[in-house]
N, C-alpha and C. Protein backbone atom coordinates (compact mmCIF):
# COMPACT_ATOMS: atom_id res chain seq x y z
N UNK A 1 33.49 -73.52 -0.34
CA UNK A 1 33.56 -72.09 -0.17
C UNK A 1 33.68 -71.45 -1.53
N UNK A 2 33.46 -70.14 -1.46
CA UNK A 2 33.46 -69.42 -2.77
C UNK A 2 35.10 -69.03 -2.87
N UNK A 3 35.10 -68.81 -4.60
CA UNK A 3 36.37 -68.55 -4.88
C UNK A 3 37.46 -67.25 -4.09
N UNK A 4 36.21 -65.84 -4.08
CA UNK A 4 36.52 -64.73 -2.96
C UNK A 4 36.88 -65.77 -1.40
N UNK A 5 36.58 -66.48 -0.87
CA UNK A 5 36.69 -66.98 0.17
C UNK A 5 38.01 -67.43 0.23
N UNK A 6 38.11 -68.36 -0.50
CA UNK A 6 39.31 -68.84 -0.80
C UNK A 6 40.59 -68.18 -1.19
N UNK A 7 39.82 -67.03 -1.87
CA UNK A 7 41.57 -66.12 -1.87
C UNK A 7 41.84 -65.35 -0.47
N UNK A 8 40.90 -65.17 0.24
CA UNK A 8 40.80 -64.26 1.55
C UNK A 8 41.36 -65.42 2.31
N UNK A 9 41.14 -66.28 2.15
CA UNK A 9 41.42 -67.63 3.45
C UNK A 9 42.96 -67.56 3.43
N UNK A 10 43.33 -68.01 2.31
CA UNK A 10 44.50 -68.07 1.65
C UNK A 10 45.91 -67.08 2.17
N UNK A 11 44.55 -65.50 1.81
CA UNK A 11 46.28 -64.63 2.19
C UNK A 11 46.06 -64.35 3.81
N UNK A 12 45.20 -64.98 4.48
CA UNK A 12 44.85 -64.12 6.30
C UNK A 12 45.74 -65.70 6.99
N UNK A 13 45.61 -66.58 5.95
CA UNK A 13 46.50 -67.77 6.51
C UNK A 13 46.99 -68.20 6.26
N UNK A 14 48.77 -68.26 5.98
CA UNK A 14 49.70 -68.95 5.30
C UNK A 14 49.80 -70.55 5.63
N UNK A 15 49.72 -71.09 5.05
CA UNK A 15 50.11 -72.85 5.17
C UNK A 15 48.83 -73.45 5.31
N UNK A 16 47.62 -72.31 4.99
CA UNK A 16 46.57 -73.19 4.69
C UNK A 16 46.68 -73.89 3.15
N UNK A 17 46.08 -75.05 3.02
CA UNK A 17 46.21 -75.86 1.89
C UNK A 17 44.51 -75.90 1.33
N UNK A 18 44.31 -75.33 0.22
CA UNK A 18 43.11 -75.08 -0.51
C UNK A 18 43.31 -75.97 -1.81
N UNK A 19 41.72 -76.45 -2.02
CA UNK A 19 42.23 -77.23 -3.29
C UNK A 19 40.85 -76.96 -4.28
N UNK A 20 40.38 -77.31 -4.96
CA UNK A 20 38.45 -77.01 -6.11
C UNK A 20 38.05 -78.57 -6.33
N UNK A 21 37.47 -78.48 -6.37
CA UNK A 21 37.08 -79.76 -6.97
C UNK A 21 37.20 -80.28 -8.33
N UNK A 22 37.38 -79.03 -9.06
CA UNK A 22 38.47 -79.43 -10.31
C UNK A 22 39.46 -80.02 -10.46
N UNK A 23 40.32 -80.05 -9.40
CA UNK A 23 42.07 -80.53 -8.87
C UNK A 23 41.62 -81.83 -8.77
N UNK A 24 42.57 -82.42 -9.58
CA UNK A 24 42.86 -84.13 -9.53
C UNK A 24 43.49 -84.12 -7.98
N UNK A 25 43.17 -85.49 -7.61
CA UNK A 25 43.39 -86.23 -6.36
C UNK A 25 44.88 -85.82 -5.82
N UNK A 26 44.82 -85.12 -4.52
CA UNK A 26 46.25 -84.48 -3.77
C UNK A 26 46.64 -83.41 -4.47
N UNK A 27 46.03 -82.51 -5.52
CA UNK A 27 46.65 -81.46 -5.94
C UNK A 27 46.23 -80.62 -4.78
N UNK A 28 47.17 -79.28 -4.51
CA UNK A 28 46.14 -78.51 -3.85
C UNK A 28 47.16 -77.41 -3.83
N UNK A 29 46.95 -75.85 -3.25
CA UNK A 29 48.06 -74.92 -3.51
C UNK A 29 48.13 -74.34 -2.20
N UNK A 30 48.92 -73.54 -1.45
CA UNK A 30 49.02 -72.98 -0.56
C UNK A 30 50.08 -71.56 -0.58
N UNK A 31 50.45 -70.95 0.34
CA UNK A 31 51.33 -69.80 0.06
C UNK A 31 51.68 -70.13 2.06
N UNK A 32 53.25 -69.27 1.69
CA UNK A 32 54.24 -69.33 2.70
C UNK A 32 54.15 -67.91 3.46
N UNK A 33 53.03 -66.66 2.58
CA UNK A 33 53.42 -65.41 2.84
C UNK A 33 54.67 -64.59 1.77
N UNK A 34 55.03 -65.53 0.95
CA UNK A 34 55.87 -65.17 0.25
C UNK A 34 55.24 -64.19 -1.40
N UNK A 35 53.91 -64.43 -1.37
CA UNK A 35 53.40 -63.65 -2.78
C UNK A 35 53.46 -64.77 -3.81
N UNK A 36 53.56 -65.71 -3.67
CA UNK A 36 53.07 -66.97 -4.35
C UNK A 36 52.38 -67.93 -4.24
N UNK A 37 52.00 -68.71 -4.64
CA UNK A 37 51.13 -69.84 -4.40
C UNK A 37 52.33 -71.20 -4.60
N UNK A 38 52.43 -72.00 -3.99
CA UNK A 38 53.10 -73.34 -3.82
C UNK A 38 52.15 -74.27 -3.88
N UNK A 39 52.37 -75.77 -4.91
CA UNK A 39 51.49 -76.55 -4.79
C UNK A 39 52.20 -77.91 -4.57
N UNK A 40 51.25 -78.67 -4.65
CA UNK A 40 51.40 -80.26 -4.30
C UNK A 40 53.01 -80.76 -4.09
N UNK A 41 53.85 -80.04 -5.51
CA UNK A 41 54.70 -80.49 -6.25
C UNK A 41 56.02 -79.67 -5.99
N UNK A 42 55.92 -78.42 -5.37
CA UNK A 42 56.26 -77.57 -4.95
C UNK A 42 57.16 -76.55 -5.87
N UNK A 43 56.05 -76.32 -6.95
CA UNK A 43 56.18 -75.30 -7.98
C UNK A 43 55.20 -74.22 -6.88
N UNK A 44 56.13 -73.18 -7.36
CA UNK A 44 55.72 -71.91 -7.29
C UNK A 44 54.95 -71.35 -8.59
N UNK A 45 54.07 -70.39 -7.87
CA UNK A 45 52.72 -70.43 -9.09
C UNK A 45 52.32 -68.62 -8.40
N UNK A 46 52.71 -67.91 -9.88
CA UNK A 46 52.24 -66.52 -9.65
C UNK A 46 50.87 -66.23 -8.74
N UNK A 47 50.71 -65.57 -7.81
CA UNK A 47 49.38 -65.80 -6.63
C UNK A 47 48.89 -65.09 -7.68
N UNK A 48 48.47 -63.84 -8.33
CA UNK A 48 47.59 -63.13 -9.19
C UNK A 48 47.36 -64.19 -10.58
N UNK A 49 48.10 -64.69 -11.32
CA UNK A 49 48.48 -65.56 -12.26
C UNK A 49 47.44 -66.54 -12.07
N UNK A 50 47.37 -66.96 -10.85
CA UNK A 50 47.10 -68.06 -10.63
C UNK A 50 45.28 -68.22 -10.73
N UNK A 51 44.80 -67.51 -10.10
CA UNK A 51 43.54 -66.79 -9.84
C UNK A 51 42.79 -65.89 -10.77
N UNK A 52 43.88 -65.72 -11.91
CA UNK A 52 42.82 -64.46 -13.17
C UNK A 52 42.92 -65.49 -14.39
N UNK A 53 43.63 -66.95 -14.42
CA UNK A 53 42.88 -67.95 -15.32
C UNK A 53 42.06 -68.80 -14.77
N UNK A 54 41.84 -68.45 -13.58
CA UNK A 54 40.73 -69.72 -12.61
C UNK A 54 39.36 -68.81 -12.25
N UNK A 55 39.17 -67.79 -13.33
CA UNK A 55 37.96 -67.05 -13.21
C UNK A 55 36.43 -67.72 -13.69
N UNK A 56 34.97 -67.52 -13.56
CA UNK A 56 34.36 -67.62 -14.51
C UNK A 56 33.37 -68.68 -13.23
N UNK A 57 32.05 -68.73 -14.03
CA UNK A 57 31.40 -69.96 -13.44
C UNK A 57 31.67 -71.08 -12.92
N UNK A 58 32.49 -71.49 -13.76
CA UNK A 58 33.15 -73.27 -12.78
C UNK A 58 34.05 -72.93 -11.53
N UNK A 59 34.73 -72.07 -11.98
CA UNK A 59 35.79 -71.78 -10.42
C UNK A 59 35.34 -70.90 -9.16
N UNK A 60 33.49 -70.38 -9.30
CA UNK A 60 33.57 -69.52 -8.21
C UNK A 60 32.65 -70.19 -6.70
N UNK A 61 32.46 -71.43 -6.79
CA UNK A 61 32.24 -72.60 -5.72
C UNK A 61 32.99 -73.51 -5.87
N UNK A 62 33.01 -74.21 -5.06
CA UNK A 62 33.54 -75.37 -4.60
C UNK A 62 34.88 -75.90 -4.40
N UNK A 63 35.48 -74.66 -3.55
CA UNK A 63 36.68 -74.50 -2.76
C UNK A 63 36.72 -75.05 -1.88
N UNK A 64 37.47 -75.75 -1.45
CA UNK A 64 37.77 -76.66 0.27
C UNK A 64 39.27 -76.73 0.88
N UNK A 65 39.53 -76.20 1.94
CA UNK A 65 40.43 -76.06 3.19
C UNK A 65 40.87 -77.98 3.19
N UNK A 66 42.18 -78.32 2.83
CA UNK A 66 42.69 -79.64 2.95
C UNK A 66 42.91 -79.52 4.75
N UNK A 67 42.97 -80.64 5.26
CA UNK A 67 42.83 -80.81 6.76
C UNK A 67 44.00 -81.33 6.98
């Protein structure tokens, strides 16, 4: 999915787990509804922060929904 996808997926569904294909093996981030992003490790990760250094050609495909 596209990166817009992925932020829309993200805030319409809390405890979905999204990851890029950039992310080493089991990374992946999600949000509680809380205005952050939570990952693998369970650092909290500014949701805007997070998304305006993951801009640009490489980050705007290849988003995937962890199952």
């Amino acid at each position: 999915m596209t990166r817009k996808e992925a932020i829309s997926l993200i805030i319409s569904k809390p405890n979905v787990k999204i990851r890029h294909r950039y992310f080493s093996e089991g990374e992946f981030v999600y949000t509680n509804g809380n205005g952050a992003l939570k990952d693998e490790d369970g650092n909290y990760l500014p949701f805007d922060e997070f998304f305006d250094i993951r801009q640009g050609s490489y980050w705007e495909n290849d988003w995937s929904v962890i199952e």
